[in-house]
Structure formats: C-alpha cells, structure tokens
PDB file of N, CA and C in Angstrom:
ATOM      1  N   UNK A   1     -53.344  47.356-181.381  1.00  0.00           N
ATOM      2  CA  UNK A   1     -52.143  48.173-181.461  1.00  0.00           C
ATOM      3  C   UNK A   1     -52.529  49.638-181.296  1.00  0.00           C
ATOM      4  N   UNK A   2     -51.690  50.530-180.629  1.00  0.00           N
ATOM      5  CA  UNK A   2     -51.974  51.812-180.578  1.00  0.00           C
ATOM      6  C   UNK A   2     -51.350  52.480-181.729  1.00  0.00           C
ATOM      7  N   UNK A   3     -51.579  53.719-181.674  1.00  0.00           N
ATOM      8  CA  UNK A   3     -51.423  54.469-183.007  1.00  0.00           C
ATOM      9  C   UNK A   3     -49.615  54.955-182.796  1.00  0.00           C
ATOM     10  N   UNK A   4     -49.304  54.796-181.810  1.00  0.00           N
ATOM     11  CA  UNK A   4     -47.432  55.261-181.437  1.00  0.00           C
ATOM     12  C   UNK A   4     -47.077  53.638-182.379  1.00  0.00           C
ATOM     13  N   UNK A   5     -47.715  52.618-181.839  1.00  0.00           N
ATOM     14  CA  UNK A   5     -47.009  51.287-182.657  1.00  0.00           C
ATOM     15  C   UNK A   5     -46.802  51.619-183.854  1.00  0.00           C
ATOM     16  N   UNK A   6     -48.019  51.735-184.323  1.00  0.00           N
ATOM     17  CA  UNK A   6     -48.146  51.456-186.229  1.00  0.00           C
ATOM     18  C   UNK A   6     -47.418  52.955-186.889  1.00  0.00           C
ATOM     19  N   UNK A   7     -47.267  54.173-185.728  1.00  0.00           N
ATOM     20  CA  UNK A   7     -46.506  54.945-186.701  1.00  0.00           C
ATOM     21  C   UNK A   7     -45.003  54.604-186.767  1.00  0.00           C
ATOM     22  N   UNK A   8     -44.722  53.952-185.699  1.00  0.00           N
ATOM     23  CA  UNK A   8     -43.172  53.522-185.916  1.00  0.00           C
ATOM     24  C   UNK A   8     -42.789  52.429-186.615  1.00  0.00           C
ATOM     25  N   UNK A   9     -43.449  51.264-187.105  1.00  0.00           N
ATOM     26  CA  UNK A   9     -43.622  50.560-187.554  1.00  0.00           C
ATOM     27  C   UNK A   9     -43.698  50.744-189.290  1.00  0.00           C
ATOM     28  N   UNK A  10     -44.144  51.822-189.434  1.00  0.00           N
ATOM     29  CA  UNK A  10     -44.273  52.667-190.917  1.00  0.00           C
ATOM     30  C   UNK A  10     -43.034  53.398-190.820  1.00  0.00           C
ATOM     31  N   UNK A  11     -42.339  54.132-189.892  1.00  0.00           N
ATOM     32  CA  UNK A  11     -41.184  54.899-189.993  1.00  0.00           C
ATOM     33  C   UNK A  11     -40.144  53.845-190.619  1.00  0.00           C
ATOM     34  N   UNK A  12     -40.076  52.644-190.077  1.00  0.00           N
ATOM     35  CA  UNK A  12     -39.046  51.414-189.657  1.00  0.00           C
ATOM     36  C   UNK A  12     -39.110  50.818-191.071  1.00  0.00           C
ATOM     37  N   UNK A  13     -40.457  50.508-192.037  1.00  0.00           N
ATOM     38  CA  UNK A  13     -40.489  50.386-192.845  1.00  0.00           C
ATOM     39  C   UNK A  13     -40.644  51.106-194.285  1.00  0.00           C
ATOM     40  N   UNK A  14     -40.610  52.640-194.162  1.00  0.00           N
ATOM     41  CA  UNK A  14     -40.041  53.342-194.856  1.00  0.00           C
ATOM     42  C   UNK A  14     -38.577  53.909-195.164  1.00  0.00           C
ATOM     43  N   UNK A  15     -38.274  53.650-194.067  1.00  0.00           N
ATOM     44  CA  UNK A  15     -36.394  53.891-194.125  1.00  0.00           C
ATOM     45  C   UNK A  15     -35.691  52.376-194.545  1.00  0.00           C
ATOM     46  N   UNK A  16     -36.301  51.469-194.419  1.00  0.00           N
ATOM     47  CA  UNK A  16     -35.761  50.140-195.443  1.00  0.00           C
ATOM     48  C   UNK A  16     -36.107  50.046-196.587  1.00  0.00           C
ATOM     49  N   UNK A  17     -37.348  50.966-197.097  1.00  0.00           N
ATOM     50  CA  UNK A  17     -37.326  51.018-198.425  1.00  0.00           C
ATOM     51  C   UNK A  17     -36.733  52.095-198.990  1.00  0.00           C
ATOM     52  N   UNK A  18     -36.659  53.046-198.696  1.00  0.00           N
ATOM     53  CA  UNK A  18     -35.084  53.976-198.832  1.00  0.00           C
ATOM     54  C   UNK A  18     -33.948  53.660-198.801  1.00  0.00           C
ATOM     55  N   UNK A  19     -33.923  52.818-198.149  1.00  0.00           N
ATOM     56  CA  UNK A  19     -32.182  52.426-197.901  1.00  0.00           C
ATOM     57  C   UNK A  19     -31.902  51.208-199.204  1.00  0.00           C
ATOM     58  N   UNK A  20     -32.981  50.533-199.113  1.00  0.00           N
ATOM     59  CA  UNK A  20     -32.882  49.716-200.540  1.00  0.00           C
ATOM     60  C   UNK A  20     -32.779  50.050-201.943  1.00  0.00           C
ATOM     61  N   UNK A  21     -33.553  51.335-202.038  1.00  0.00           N
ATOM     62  CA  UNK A  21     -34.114  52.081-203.222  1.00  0.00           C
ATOM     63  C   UNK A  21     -33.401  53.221-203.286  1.00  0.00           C
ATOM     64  N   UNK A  22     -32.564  54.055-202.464  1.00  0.00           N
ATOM     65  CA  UNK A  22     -31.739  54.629-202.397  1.00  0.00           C
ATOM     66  C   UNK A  22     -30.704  54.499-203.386  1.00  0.00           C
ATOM     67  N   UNK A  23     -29.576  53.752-203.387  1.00  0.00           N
ATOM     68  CA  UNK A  23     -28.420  54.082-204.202  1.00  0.00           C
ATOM     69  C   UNK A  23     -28.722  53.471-205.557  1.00  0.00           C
ATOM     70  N   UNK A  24     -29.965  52.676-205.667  1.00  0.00           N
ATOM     71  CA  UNK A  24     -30.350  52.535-207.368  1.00  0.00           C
ATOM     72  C   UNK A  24     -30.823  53.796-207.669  1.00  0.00           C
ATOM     73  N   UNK A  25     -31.578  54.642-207.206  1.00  0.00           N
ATOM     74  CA  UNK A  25     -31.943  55.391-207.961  1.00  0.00           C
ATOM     75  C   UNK A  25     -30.793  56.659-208.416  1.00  0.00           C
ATOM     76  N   UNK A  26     -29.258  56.718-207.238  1.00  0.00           N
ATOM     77  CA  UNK A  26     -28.400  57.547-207.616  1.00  0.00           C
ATOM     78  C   UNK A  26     -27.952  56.926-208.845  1.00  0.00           C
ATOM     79  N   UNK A  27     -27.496  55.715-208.882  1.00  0.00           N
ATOM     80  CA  UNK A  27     -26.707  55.172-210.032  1.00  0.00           C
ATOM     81  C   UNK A  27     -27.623  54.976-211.226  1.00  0.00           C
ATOM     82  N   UNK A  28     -28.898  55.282-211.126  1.00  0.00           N
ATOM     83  CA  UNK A  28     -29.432  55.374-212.570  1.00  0.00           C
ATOM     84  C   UNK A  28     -29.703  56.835-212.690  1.00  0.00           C
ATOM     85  N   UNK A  29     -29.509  57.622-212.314  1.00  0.00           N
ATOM     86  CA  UNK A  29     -28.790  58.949-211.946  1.00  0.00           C
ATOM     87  C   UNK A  29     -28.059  59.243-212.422  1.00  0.00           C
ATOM     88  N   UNK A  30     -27.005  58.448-212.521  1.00  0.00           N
ATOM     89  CA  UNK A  30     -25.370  58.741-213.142  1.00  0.00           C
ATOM     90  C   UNK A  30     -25.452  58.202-213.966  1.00  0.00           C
ATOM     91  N   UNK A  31     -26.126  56.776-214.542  1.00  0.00           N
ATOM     92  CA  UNK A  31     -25.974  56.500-216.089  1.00  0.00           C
ATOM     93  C   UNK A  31     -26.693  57.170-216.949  1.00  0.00           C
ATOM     94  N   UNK A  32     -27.836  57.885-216.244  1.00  0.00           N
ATOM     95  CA  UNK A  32     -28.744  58.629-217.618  1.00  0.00           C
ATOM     96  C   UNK A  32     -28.239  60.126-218.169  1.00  0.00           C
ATOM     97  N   UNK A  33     -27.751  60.361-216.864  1.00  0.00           N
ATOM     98  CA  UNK A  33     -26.320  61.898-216.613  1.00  0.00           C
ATOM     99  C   UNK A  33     -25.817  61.287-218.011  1.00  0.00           C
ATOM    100  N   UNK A  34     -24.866  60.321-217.627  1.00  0.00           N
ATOM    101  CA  UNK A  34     -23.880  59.682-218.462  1.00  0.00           C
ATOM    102  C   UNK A  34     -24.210  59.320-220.365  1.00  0.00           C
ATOM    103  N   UNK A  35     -25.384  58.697-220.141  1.00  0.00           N
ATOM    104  CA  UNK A  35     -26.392  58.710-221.392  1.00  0.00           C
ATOM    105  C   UNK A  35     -26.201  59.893-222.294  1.00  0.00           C
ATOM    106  N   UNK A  36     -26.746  60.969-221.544  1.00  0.00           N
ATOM    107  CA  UNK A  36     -27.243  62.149-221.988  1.00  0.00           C
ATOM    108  C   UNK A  36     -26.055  62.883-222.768  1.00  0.00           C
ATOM    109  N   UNK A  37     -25.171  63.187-221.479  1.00  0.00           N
ATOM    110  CA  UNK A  37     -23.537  63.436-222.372  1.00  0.00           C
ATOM    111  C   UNK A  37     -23.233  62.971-223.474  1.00  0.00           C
ATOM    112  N   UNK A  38     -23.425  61.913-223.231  1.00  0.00           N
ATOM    113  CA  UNK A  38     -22.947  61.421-224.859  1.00  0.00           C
ATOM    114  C   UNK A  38     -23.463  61.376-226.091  1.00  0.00           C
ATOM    115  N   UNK A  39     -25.265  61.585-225.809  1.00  0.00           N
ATOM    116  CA  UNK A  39     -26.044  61.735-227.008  1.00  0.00           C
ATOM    117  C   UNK A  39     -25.490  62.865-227.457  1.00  0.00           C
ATOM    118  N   UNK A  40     -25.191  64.095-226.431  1.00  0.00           N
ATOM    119  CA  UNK A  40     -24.671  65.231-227.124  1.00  0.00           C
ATOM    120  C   UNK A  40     -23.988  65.695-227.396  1.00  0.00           C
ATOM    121  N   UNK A  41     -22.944  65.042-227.040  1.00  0.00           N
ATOM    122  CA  UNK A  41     -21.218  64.768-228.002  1.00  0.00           C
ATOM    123  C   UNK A  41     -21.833  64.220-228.958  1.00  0.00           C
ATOM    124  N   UNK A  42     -22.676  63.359-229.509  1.00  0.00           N
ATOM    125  CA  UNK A  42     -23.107  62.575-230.430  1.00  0.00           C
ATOM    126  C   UNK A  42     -23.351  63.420-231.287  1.00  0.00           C
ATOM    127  N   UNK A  43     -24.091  64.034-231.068  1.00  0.00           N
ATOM    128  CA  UNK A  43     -25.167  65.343-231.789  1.00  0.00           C
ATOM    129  C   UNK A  43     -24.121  66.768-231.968  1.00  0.00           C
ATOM    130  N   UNK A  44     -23.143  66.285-231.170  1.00  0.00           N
ATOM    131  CA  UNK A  44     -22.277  67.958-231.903  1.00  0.00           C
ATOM    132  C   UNK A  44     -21.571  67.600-232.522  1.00  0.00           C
ATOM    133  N   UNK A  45     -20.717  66.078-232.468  1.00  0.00           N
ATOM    134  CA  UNK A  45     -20.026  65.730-233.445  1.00  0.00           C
ATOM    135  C   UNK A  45     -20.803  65.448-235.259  1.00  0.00           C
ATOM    136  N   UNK A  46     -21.653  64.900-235.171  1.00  0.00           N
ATOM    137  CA  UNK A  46     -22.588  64.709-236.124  1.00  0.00           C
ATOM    138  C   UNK A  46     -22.882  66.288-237.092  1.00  0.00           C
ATOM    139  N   UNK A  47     -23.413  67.070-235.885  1.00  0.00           N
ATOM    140  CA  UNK A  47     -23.367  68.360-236.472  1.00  0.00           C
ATOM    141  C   UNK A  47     -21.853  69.064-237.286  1.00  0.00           C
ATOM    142  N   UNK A  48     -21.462  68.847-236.507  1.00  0.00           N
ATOM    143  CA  UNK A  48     -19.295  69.070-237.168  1.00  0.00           C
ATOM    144  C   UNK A  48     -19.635  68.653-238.586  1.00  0.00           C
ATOM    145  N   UNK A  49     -19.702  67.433-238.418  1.00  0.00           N
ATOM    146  CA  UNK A  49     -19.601  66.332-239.926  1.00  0.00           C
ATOM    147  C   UNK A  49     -20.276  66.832-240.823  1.00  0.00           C
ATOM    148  N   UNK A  50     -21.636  67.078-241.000  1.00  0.00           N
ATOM    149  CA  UNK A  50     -22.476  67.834-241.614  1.00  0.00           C
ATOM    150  C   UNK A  50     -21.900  68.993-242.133  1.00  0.00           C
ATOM    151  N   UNK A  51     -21.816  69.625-241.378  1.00  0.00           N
ATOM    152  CA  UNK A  51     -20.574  71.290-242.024  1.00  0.00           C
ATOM    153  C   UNK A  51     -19.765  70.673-242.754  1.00  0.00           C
ATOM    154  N   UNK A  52     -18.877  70.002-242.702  1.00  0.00           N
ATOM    155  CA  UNK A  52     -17.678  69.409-243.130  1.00  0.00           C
ATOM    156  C   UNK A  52     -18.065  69.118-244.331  1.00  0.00           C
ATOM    157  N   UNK A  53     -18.776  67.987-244.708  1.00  0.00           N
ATOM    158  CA  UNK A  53     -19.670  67.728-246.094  1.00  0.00           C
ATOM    159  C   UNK A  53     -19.796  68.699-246.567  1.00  0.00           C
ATOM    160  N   UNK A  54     -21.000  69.480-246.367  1.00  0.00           N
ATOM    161  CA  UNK A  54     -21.184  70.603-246.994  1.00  0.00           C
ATOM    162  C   UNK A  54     -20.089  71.600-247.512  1.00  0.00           C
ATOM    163  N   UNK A  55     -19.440  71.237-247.135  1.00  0.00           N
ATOM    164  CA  UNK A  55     -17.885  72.390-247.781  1.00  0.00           C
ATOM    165  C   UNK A  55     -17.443  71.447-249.013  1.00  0.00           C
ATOM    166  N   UNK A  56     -17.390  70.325-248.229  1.00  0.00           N
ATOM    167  CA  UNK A  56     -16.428  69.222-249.311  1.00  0.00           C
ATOM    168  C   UNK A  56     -17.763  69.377-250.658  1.00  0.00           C
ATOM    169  N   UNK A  57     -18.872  69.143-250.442  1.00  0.00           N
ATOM    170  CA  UNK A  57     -19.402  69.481-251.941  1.00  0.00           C
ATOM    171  C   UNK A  57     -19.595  70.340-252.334  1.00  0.00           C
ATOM    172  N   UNK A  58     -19.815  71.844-251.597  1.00  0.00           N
ATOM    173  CA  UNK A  58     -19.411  73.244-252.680  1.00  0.00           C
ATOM    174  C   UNK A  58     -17.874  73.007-253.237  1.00  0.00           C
ATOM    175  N   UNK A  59     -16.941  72.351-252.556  1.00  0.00           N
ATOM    176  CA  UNK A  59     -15.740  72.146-253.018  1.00  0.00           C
ATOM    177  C   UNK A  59     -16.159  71.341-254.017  1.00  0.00           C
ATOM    178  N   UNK A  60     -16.332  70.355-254.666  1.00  0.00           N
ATOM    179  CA  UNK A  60     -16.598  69.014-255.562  1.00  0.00           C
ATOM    180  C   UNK A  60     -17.543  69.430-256.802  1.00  0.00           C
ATOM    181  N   UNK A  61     -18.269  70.471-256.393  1.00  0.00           N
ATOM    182  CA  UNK A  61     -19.133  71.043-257.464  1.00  0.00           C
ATOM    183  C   UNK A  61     -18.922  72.324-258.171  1.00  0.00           C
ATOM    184  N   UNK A  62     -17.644  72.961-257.667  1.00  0.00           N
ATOM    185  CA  UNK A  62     -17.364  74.284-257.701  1.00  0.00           C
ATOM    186  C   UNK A  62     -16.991  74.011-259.266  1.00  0.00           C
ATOM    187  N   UNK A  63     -16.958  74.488-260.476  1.00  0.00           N
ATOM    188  CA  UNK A  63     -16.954  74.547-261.843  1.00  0.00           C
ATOM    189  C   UNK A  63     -15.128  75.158-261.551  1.00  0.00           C
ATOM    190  N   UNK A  64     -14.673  75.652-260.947  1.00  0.00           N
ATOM    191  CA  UNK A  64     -13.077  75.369-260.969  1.00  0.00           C
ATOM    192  C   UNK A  64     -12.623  74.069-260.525  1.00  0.00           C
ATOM    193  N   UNK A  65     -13.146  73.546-259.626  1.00  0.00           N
ATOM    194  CA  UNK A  65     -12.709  72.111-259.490  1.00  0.00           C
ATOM    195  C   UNK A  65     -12.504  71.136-260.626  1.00  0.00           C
ATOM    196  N   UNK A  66     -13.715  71.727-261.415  1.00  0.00           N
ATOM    197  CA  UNK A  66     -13.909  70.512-262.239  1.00  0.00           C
ATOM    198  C   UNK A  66     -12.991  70.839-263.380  1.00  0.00           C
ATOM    199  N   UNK A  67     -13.032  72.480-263.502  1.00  0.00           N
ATOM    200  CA  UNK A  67     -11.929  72.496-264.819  1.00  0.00           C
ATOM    201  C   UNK A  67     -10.506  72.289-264.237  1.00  0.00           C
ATOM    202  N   UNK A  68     -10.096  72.428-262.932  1.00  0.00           N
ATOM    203  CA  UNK A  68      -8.553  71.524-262.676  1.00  0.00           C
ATOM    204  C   UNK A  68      -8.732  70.202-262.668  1.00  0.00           C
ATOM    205  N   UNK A  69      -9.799  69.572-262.420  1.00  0.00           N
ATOM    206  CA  UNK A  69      -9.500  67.961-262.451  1.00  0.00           C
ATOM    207  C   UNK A  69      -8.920  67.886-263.938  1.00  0.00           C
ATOM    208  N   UNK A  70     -10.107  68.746-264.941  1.00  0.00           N
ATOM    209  CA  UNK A  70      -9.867  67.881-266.461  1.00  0.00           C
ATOM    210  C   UNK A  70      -8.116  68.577-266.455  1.00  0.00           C
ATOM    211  N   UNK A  71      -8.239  69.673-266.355  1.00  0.00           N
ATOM    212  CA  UNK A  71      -6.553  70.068-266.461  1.00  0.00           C
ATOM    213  C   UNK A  71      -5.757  69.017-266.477  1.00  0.00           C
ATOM    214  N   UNK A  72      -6.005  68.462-265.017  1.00  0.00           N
ATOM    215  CA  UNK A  72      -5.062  67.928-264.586  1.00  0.00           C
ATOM    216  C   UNK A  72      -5.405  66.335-264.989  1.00  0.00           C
ATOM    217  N   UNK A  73      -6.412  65.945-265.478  1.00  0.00           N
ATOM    218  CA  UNK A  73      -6.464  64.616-266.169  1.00  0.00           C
ATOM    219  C   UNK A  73      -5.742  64.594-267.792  1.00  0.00           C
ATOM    220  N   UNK A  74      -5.698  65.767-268.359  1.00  0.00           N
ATOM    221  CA  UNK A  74      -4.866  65.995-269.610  1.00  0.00           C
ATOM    222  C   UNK A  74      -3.603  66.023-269.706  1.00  0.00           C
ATOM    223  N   UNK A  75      -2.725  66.540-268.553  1.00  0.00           N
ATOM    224  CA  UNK A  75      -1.834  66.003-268.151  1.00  0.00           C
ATOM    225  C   UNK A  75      -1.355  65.091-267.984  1.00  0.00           C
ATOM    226  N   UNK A  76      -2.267  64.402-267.029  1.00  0.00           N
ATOM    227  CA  UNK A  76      -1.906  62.989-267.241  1.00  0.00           C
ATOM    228  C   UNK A  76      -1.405  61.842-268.187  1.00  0.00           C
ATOM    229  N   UNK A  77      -2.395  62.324-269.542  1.00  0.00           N
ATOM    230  CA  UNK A  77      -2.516  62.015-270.397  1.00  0.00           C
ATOM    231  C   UNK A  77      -1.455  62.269-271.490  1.00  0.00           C
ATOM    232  N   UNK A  78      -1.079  63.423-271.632  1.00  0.00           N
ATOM    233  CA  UNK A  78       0.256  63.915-272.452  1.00  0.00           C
ATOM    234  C   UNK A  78       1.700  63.462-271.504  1.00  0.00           C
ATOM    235  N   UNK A  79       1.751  62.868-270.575  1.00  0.00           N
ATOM    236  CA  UNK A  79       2.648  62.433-269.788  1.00  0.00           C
ATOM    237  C   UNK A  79       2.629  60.701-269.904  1.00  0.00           C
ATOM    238  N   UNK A  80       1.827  60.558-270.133  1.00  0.00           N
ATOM    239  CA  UNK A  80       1.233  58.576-270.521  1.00  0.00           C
ATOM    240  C   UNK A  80       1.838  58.566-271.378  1.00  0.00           C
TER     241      UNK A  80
END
C-alpha cells in the first residue's frame, strides 16, 4: 500500500469514530451541565435553610421567648 492509501484510510476511520463518539459525548455534556445545576440549587437552597434555623433558634432561646411561653402557659392554666 502506498502512503496516499493508508492516510485516507485513517481519515475514513477517524471520522466514524467521531461520528459515533460525537453526540455521546454532547449529551454527557448536557447531563453533567445538568448535574451541576442542580448540586447548586442544592447547595443554595441548603444554605437558605441553615440561615433559617439559625434565626429560629436565637428565636427559641431568646430568654423573652421563654418568659412569653411561661406567660402564656399560665394563662392557659387560669383559663382551665
């Protein structure tokens, strides 16, 4: 074989492995895109939540909270 054969022969069989390997590698492309988005909606929502807690127990521990609960559990109580 001359060397014009075997380079076309390599052209012929590199563009079928492109053409095969081609649109898998876009579409795992778009699911890891896709992946990724969502870990980090994941991770900002998570982060949200975290803040959120943290309020709700300076709220829950705040020493006025606790003297309206009893307040308001004595109430209860003179109303029973």
């Amino acid at each position: 074989m001359n060397m014009t054969a075997i380079a076309i022969v390599a052209l012929v069989c590199w563009a079928i492995v492109e053409l095969v390997n081609g649109p898998r590698s876009k579409k795992k492309d778009k699911k890891e895109t896709a992946q990724v988005n969502l870990t980090n909606d994941l991770e900002r929502e998570v982060a949200a939540m975290r803040d959120r807690i943290e309020t709700l127990e300076k709220i829950v521990t705040d020493e006025k909270y606790d003297l309206n609960r009893q307040f308001d559990d004595l109430k209860k109580d003179k109303v029973a």
